[in-house]
N, C-alpha and C. Protein backbone atom coordinates (compact mmCIF):
# COMPACT_ATOMS: atom_id res chain seq x y z
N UNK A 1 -21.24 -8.55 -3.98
CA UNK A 1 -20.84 -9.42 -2.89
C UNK A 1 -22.01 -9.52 -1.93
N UNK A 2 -22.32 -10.46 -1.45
CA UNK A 2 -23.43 -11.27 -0.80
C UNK A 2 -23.16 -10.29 0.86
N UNK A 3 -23.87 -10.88 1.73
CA UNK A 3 -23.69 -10.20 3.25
C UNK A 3 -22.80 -10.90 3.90
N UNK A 4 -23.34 -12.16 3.60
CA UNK A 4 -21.55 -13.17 4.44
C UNK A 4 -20.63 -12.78 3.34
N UNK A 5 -20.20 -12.50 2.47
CA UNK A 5 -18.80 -11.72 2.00
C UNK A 5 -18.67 -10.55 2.66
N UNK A 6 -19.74 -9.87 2.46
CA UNK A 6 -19.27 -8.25 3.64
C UNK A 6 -19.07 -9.04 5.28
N UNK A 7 -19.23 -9.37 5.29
CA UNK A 7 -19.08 -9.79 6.97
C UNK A 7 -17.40 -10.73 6.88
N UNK A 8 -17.27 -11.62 6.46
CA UNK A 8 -15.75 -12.40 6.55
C UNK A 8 -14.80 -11.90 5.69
N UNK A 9 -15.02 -11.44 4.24
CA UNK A 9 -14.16 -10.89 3.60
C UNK A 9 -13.39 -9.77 4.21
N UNK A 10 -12.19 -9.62 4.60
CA UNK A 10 -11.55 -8.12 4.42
C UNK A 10 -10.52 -7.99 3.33
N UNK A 11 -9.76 -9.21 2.46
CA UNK A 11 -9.28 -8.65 1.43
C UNK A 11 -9.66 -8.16 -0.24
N UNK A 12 -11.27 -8.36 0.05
CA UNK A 12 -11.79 -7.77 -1.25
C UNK A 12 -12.53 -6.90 -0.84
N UNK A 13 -12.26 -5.04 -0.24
CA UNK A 13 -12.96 -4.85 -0.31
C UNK A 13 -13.42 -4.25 1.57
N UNK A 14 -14.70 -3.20 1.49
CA UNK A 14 -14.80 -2.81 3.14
C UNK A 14 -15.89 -4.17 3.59
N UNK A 15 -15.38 -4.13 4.70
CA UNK A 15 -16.47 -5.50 5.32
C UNK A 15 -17.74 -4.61 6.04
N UNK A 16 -18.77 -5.39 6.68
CA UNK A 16 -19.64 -4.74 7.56
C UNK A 16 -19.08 -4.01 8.76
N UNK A 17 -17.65 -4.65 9.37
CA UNK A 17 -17.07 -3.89 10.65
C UNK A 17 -16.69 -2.50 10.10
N UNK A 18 -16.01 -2.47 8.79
CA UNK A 18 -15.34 -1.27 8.31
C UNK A 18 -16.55 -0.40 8.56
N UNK A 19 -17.35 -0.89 7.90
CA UNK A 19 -18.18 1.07 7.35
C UNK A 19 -19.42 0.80 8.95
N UNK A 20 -19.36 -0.30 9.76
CA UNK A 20 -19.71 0.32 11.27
C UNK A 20 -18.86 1.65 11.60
N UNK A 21 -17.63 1.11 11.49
CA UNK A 21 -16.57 2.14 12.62
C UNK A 21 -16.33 3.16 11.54
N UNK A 22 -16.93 3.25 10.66
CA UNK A 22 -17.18 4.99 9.58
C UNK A 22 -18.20 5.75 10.28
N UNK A 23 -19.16 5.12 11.09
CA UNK A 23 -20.16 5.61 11.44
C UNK A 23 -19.34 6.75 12.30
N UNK A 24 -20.37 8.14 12.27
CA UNK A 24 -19.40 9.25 12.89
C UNK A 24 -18.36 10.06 12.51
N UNK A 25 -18.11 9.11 11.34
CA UNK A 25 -16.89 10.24 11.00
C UNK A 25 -17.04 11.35 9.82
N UNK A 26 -16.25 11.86 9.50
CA UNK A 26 -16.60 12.94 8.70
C UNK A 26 -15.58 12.02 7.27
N UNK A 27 -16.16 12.56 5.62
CA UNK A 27 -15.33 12.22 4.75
C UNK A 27 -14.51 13.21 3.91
N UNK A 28 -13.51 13.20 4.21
CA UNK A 28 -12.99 14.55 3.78
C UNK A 28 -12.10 14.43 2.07
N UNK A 29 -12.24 13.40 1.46
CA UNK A 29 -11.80 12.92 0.19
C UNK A 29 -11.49 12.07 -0.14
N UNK A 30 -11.00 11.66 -1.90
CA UNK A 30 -10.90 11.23 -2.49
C UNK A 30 -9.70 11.06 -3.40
N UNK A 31 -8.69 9.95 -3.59
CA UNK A 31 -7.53 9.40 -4.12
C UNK A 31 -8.13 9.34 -5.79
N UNK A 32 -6.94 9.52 -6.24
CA UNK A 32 -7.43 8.89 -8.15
C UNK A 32 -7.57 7.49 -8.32
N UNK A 33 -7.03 6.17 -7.17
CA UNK A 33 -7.34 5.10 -7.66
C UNK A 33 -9.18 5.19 -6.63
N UNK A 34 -9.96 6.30 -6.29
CA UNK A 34 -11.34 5.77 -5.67
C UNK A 34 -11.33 5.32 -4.40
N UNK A 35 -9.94 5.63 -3.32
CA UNK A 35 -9.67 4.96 -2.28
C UNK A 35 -10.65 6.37 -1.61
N UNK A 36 -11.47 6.56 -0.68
CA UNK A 36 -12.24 7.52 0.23
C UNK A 36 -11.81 7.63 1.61
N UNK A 37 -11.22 8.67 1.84
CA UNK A 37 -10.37 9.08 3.45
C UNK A 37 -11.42 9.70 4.20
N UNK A 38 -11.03 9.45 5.20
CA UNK A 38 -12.46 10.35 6.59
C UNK A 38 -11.40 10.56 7.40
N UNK A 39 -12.12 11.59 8.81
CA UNK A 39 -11.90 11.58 9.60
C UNK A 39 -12.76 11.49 11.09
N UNK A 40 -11.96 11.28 12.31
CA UNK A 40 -13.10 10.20 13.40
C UNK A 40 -12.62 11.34 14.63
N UNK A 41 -13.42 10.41 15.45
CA UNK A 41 -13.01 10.76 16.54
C UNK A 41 -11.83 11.14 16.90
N UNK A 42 -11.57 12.07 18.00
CA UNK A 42 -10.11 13.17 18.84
C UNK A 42 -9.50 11.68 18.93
N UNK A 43 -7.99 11.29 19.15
CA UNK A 43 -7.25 10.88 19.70
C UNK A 43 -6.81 10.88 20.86
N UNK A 44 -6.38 10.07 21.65
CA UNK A 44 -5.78 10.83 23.22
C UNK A 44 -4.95 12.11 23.45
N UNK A 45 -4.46 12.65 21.88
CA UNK A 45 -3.37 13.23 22.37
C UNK A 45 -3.93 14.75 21.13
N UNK A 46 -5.12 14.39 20.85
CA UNK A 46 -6.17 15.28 20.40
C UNK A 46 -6.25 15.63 19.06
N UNK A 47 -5.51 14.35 18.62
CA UNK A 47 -5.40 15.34 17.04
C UNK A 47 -6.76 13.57 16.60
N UNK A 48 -6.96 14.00 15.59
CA UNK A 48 -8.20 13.43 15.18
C UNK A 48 -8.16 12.01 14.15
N UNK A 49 -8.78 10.74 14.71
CA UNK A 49 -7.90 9.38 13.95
C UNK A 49 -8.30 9.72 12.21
N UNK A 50 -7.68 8.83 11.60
CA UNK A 50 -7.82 9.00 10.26
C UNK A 50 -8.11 7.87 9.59
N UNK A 51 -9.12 7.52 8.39
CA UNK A 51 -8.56 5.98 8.17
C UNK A 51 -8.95 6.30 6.47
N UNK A 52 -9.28 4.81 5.73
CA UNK A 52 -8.75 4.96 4.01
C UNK A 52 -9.97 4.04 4.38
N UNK A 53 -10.97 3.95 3.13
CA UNK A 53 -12.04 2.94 2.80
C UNK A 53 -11.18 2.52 1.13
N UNK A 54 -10.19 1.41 0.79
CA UNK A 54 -10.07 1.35 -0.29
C UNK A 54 -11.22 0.86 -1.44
N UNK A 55 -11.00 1.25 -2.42
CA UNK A 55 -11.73 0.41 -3.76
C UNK A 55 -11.31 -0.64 -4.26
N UNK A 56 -11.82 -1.62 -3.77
CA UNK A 56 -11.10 -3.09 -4.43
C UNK A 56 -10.09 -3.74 -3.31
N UNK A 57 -8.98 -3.70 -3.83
CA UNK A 57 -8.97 -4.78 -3.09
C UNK A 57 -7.81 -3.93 -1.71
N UNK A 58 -7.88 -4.45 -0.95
CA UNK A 58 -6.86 -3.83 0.47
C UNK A 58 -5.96 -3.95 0.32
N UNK A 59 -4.77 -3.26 -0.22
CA UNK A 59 -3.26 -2.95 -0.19
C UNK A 59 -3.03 -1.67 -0.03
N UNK A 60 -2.24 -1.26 1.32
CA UNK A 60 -1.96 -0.09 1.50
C UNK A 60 -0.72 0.59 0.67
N UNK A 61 -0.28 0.12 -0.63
CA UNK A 61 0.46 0.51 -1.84
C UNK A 61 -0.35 1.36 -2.73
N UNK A 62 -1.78 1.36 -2.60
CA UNK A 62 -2.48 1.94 -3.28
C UNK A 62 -2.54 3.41 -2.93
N UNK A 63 -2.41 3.59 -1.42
CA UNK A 63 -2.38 5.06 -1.08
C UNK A 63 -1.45 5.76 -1.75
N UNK A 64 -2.21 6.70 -2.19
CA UNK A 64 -0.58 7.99 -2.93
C UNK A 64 0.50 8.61 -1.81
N UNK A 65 1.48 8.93 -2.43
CA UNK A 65 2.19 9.67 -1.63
C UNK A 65 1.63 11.05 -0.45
N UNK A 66 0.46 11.29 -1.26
CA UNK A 66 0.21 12.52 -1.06
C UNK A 66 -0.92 12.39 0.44
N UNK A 67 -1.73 11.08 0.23
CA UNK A 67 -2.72 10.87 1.25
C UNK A 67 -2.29 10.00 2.46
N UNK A 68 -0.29 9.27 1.87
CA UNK A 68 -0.03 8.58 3.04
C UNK A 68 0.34 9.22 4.25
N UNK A 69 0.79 10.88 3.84
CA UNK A 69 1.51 11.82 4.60
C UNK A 69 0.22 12.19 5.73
N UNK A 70 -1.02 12.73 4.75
CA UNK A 70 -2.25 12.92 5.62
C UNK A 70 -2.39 11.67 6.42
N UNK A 71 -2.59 10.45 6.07
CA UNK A 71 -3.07 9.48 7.01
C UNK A 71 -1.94 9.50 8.48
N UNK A 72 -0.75 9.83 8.07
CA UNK A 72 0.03 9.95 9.21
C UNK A 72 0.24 10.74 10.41
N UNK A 73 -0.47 11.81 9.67
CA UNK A 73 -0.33 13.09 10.40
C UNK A 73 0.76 14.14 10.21
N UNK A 74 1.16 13.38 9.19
CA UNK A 74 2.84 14.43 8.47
C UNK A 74 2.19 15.67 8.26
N UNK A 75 0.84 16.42 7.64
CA UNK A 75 0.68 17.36 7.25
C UNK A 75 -0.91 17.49 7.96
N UNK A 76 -1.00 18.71 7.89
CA UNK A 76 -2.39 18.80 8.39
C UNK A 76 -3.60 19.46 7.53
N UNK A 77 -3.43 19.60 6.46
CA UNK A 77 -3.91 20.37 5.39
C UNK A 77 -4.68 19.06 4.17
N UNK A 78 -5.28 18.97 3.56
CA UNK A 78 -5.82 17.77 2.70
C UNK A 78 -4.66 18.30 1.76
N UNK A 79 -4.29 17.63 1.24
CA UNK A 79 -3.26 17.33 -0.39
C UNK A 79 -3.27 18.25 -1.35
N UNK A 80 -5.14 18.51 -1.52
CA UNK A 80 -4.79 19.58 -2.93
C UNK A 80 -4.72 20.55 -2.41
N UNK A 81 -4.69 21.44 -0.67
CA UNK A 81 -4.54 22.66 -0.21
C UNK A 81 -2.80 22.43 0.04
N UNK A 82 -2.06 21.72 0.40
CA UNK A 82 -1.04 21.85 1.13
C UNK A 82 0.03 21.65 0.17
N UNK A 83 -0.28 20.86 -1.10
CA UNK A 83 1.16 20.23 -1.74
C UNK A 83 1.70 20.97 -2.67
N UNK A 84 2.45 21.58 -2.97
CA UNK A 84 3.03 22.18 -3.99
C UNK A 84 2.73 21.58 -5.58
N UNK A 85 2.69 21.81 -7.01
CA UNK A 85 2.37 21.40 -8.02
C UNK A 85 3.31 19.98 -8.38
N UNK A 86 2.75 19.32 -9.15
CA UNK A 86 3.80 18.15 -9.29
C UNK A 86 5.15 18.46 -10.18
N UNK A 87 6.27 18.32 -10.09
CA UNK A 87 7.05 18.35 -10.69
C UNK A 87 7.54 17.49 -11.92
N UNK A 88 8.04 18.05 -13.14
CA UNK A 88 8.07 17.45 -14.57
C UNK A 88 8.62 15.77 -14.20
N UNK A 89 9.72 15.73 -13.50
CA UNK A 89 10.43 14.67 -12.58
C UNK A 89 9.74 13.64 -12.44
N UNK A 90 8.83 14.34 -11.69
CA UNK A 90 7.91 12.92 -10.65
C UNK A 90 7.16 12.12 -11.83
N UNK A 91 6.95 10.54 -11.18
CA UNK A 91 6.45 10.01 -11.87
C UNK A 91 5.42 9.13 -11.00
N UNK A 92 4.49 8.55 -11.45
CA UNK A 92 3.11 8.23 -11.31
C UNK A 92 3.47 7.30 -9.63
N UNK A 93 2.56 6.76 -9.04
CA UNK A 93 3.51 5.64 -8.17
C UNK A 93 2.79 4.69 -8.68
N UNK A 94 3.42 3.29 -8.56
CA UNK A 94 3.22 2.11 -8.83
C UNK A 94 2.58 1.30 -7.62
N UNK A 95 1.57 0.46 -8.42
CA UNK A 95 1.04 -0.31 -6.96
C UNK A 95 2.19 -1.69 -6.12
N UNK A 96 2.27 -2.29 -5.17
CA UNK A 96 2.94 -3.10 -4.93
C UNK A 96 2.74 -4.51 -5.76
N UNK A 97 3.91 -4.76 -6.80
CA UNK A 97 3.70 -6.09 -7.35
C UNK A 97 3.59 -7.70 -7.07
N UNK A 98 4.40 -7.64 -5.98
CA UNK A 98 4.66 -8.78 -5.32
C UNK A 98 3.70 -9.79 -5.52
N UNK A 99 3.82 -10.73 -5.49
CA UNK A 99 3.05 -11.62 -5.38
C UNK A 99 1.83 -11.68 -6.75
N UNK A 100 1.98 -11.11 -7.58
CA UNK A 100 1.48 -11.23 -9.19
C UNK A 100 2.33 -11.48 -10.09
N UNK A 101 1.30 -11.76 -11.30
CA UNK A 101 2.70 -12.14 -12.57
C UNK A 101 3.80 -11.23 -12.81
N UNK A 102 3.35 -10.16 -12.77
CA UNK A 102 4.02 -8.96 -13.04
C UNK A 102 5.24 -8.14 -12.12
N UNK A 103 5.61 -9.56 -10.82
CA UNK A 103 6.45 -9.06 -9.69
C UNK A 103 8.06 -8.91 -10.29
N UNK A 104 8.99 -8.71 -9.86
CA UNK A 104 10.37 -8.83 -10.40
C UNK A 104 10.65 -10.04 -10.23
N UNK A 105 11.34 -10.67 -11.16
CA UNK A 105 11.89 -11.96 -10.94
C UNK A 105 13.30 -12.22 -11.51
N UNK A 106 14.02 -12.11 -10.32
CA UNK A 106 15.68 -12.18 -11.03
C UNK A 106 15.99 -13.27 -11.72
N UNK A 107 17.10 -13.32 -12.88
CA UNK A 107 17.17 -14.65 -13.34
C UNK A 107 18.03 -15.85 -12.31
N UNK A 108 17.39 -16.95 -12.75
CA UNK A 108 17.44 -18.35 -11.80
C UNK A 108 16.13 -18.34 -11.12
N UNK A 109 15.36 -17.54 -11.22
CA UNK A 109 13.77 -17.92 -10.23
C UNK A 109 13.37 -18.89 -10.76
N UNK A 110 12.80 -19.90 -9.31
CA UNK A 110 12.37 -21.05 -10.18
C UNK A 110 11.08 -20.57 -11.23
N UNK A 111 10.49 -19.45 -11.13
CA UNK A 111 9.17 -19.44 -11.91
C UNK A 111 9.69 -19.56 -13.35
N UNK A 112 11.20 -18.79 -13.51
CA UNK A 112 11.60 -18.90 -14.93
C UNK A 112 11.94 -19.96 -15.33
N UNK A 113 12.10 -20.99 -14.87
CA UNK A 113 12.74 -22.41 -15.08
C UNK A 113 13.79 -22.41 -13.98
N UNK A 114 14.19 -21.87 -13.22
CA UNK A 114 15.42 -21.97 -12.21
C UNK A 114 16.67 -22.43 -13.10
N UNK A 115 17.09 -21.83 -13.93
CA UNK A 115 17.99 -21.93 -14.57
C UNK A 115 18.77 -21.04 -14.26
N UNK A 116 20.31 -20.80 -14.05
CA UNK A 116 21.38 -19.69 -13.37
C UNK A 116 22.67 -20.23 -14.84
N UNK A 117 22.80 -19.11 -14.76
CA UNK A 117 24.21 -18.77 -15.71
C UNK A 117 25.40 -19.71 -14.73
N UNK A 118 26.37 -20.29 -15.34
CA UNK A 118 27.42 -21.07 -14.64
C UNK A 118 28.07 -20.25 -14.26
N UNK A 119 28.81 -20.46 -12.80
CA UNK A 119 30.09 -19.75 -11.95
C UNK A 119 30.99 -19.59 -13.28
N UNK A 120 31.60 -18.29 -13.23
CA UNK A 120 33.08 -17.67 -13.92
C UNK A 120 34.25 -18.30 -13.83
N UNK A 121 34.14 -18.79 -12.50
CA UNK A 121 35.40 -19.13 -12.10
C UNK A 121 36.13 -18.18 -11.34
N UNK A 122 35.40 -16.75 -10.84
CA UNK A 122 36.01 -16.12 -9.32
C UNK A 122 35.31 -16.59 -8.55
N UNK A 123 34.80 -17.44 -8.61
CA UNK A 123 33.91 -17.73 -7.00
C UNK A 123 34.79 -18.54 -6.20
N UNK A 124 34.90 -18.63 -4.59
CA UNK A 124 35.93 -20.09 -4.35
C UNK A 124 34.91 -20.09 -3.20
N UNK A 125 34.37 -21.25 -2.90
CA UNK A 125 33.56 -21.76 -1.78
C UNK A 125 34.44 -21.69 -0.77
N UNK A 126 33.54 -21.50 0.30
CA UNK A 126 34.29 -21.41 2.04
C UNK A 126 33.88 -22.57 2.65
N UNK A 127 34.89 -23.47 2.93
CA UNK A 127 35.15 -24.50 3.80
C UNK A 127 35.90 -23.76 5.41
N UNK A 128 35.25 -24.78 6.31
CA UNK A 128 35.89 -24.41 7.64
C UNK A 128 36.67 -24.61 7.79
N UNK A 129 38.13 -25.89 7.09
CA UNK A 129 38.95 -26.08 7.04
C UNK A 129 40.58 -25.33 6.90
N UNK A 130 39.79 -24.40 5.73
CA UNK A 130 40.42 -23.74 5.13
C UNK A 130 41.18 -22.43 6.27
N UNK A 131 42.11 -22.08 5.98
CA UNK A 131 43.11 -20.91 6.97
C UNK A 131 43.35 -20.11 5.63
């Protein structure tokens, strides 16, 4: 990406403002999708800001469970000191689909043809008329 993409782009990607306001901070790790967490300057209320440099493209669905808790301040420990082992249970997280081919699409969406199964015959429309 060119310098006017780092400069106007922010959804592909850190712009020139992003990794200014990195300046100073400390980087304290690394996500499995390549997303890089730091930490900045005290806060007013002294605990220390936090932010995410993602890889690709900016959706905060990409953060794991594990680094959304850190970015919040839920825990104060980095992830692989604080979290207990993963359980057989758990399963991977998924990125947010929306808005790709791959989003849910109930049937009748127009993307499928907007085609809907015909009323049963329990349905009864509401008129204002009606008592």
């Amino acid at each position: 990406m060119g310098i006017f993409g780092k400069i106007f782009t922010w959804w592909d990607g850190a712009t020139i403002g992003t990794s200014l306001s990195l300046m100073g901070t400390r980087r304290v790790g690394e996500d499995a999708f390549g997303g890089v967490y730091f930490e900045g300057k005290p806060l007013p209320d002294g605990r220390r800001r936090r932010f995410v440099r993602y890889e690709g493209a900016n959706d905060a669905s990409r953060v794991p469970p594990e680094w959304h808790g850190w970015l919040h301040h839920q825990v104060n420990d980095l992830p692989d000191a604080s979290l207990p082992p993963p359980r057989r249970w758990e399963k991977e997280p998924k990125p947010n689909l929306t808005g790709t081919a791959s989003a849910y699409r109930p049937a009748g969406a127009m993307e499928l043809g907007g085609k809907r199964a015909p009323a049963t015959g329990d349905y009864e429309a509401w008129t204002p008329d009606a008592r």
